[in-house]
PDB file of N, CA and C in Angstrom:
ATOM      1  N   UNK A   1      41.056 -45.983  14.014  1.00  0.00           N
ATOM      2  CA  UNK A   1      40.326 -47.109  14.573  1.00  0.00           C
ATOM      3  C   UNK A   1      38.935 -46.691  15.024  1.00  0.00           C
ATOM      4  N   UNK A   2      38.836 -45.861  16.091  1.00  0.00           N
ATOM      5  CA  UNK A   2      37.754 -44.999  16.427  1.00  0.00           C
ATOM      6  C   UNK A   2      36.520 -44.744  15.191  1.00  0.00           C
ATOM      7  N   UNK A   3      37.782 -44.320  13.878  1.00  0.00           N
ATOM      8  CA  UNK A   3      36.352 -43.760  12.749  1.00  0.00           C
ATOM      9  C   UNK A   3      35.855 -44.861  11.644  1.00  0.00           C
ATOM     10  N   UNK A   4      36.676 -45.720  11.651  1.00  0.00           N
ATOM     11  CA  UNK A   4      36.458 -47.223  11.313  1.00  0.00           C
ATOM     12  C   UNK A   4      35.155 -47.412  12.260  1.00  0.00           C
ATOM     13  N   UNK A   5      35.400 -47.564  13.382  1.00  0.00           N
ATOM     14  CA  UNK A   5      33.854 -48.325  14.035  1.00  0.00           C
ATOM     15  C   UNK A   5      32.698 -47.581  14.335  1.00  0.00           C
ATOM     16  N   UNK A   6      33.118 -45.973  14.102  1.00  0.00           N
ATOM     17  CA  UNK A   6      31.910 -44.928  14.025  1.00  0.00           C
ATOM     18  C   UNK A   6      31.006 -45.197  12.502  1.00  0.00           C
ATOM     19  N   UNK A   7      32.034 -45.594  11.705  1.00  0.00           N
ATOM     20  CA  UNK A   7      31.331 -45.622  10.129  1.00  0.00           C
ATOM     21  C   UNK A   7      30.430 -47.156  10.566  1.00  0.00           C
ATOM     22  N   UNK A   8      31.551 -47.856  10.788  1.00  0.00           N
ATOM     23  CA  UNK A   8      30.862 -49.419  10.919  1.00  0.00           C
ATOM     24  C   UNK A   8      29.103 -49.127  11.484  1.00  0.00           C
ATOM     25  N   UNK A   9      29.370 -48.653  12.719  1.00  0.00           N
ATOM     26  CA  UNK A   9      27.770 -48.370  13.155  1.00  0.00           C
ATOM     27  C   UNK A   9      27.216 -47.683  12.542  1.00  0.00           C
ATOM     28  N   UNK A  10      27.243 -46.397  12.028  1.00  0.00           N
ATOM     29  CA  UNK A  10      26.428 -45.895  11.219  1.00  0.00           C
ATOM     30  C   UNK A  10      25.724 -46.676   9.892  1.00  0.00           C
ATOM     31  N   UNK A  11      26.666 -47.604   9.521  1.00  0.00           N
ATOM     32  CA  UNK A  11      26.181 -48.148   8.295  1.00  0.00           C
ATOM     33  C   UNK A  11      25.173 -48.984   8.709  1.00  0.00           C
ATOM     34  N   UNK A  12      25.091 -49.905  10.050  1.00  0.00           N
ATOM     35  CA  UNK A  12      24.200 -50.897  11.061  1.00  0.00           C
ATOM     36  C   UNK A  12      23.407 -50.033  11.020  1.00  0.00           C
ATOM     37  N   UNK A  13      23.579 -49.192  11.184  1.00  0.00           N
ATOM     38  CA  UNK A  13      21.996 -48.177  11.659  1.00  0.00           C
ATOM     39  C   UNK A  13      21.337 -47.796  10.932  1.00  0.00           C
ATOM     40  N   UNK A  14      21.907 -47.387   9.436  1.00  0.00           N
ATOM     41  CA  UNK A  14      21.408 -47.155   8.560  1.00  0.00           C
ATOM     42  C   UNK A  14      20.554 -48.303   7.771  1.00  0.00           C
ATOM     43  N   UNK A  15      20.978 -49.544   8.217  1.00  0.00           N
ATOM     44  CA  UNK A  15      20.401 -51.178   7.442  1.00  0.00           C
ATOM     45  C   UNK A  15      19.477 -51.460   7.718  1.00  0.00           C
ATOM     46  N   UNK A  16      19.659 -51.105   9.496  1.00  0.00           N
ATOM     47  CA  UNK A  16      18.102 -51.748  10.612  1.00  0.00           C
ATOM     48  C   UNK A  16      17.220 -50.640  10.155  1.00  0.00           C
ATOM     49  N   UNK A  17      17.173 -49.196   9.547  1.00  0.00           N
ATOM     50  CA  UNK A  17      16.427 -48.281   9.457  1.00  0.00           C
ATOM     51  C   UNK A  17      15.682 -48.766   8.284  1.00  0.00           C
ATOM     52  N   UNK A  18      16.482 -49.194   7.201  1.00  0.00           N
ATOM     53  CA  UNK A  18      16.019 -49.495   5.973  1.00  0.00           C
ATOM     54  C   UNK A  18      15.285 -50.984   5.922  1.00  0.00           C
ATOM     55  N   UNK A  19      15.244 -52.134   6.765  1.00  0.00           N
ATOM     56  CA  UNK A  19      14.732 -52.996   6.862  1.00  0.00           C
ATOM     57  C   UNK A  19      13.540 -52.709   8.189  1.00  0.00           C
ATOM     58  N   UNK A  20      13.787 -51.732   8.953  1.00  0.00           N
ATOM     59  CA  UNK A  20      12.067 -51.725  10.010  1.00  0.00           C
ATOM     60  C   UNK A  20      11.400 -50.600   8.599  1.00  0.00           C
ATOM     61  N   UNK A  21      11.735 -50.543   7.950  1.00  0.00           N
ATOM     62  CA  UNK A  21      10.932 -49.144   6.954  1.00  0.00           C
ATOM     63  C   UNK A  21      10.142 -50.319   6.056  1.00  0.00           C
ATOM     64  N   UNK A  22      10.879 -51.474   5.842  1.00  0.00           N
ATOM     65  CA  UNK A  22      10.168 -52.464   4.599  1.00  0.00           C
ATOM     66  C   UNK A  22       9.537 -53.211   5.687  1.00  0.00           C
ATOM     67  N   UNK A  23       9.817 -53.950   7.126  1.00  0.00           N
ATOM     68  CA  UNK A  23       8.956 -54.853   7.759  1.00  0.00           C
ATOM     69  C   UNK A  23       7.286 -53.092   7.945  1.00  0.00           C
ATOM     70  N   UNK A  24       7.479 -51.919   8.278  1.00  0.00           N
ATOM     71  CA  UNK A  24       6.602 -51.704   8.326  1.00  0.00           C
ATOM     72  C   UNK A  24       5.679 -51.261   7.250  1.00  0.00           C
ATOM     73  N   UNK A  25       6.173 -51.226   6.162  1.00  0.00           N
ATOM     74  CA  UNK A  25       5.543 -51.399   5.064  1.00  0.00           C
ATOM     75  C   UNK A  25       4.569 -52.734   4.650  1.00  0.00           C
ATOM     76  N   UNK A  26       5.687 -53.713   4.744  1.00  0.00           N
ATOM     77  CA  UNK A  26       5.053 -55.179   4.744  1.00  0.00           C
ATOM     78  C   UNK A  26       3.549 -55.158   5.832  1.00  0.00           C
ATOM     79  N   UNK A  27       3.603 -54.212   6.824  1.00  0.00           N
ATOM     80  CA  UNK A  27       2.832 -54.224   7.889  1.00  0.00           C
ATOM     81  C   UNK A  27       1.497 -53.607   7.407  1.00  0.00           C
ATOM     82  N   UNK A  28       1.552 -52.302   7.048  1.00  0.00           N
ATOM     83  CA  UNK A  28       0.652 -51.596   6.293  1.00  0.00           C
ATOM     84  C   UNK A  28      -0.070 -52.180   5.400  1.00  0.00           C
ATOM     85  N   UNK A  29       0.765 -53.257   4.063  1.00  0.00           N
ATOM     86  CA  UNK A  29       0.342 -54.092   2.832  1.00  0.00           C
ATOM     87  C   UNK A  29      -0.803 -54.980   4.185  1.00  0.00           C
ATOM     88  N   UNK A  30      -0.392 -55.905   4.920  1.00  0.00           N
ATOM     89  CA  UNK A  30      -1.147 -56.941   5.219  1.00  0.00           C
ATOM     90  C   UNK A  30      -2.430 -56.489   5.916  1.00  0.00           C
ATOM     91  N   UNK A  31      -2.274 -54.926   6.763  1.00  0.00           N
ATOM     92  CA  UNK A  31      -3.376 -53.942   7.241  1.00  0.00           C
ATOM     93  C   UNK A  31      -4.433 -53.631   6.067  1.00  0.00           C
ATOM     94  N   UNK A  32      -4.140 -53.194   5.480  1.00  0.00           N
ATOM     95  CA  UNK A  32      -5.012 -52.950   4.217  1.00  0.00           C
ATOM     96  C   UNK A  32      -5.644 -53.936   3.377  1.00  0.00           C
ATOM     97  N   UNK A  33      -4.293 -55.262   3.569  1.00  0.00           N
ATOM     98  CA  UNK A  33      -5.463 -56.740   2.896  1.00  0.00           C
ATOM     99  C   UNK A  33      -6.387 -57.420   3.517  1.00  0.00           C
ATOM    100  N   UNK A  34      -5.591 -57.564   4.987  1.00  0.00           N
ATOM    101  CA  UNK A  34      -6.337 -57.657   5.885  1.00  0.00           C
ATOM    102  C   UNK A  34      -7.116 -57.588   7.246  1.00  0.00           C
ATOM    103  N   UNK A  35      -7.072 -56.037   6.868  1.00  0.00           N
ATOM    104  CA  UNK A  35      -7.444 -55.346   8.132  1.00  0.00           C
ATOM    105  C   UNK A  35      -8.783 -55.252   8.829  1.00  0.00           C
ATOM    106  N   UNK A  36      -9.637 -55.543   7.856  1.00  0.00           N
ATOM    107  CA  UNK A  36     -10.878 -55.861   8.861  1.00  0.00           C
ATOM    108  C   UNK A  36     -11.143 -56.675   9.608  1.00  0.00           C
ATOM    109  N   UNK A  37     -10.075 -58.216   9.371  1.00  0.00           N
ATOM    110  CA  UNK A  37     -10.572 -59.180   9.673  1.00  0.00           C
ATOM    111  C   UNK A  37      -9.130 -59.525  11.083  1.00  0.00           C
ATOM    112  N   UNK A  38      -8.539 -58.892  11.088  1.00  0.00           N
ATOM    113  CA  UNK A  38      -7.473 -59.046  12.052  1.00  0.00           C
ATOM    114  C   UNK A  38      -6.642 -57.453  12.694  1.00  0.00           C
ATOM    115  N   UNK A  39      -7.688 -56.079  12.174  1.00  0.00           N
ATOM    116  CA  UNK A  39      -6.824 -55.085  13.145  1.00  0.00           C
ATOM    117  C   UNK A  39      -7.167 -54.902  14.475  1.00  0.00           C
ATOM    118  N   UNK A  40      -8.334 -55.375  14.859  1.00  0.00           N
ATOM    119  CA  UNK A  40      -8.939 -55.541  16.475  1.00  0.00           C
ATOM    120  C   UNK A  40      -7.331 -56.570  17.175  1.00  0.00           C
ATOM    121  N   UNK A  41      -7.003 -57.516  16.734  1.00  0.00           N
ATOM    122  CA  UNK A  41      -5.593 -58.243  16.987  1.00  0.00           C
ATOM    123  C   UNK A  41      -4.700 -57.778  16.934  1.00  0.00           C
ATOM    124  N   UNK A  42      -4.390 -57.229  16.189  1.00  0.00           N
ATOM    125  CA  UNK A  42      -2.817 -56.617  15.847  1.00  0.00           C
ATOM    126  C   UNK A  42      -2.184 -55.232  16.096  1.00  0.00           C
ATOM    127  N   UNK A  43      -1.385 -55.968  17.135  1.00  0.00           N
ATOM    128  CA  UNK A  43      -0.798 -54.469  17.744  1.00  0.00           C
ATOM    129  C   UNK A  43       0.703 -54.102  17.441  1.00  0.00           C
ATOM    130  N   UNK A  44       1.104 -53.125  16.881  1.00  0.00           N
ATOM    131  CA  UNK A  44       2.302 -52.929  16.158  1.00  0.00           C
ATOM    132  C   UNK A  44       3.054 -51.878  17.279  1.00  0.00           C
ATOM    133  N   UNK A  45       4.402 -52.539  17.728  1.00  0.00           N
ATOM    134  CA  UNK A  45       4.995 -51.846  18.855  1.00  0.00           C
ATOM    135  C   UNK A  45       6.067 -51.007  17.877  1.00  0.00           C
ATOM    136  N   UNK A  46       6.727 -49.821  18.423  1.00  0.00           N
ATOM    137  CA  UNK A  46       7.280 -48.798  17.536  1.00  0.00           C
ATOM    138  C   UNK A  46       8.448 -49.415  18.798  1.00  0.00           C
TER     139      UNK A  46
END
């Protein structure tokens, strides 16, 4: 039971890792399209 819900989380952790890796990617893409005109605004919390 215990290693059932140790895997369960690991796999959660491993999902949220792999989806903040693409939102900060997505982050970078819109920095670079449009970063002159909105990086004085945009503050990206870790």
């Amino acid at each position: 039971m215990k290693k059932e819900k140790l895997l369960l989380l690991t796999h959660i952790n491993i999902l949220l890792n792999q989806e903040s890796r693409t939102v900060n990617r997505k982050l970078l893409l819109f920095q670079n399209i449009f970063g002159k005109y909105t990086c004085k605004n945009l503050t990206v919390h870790y």
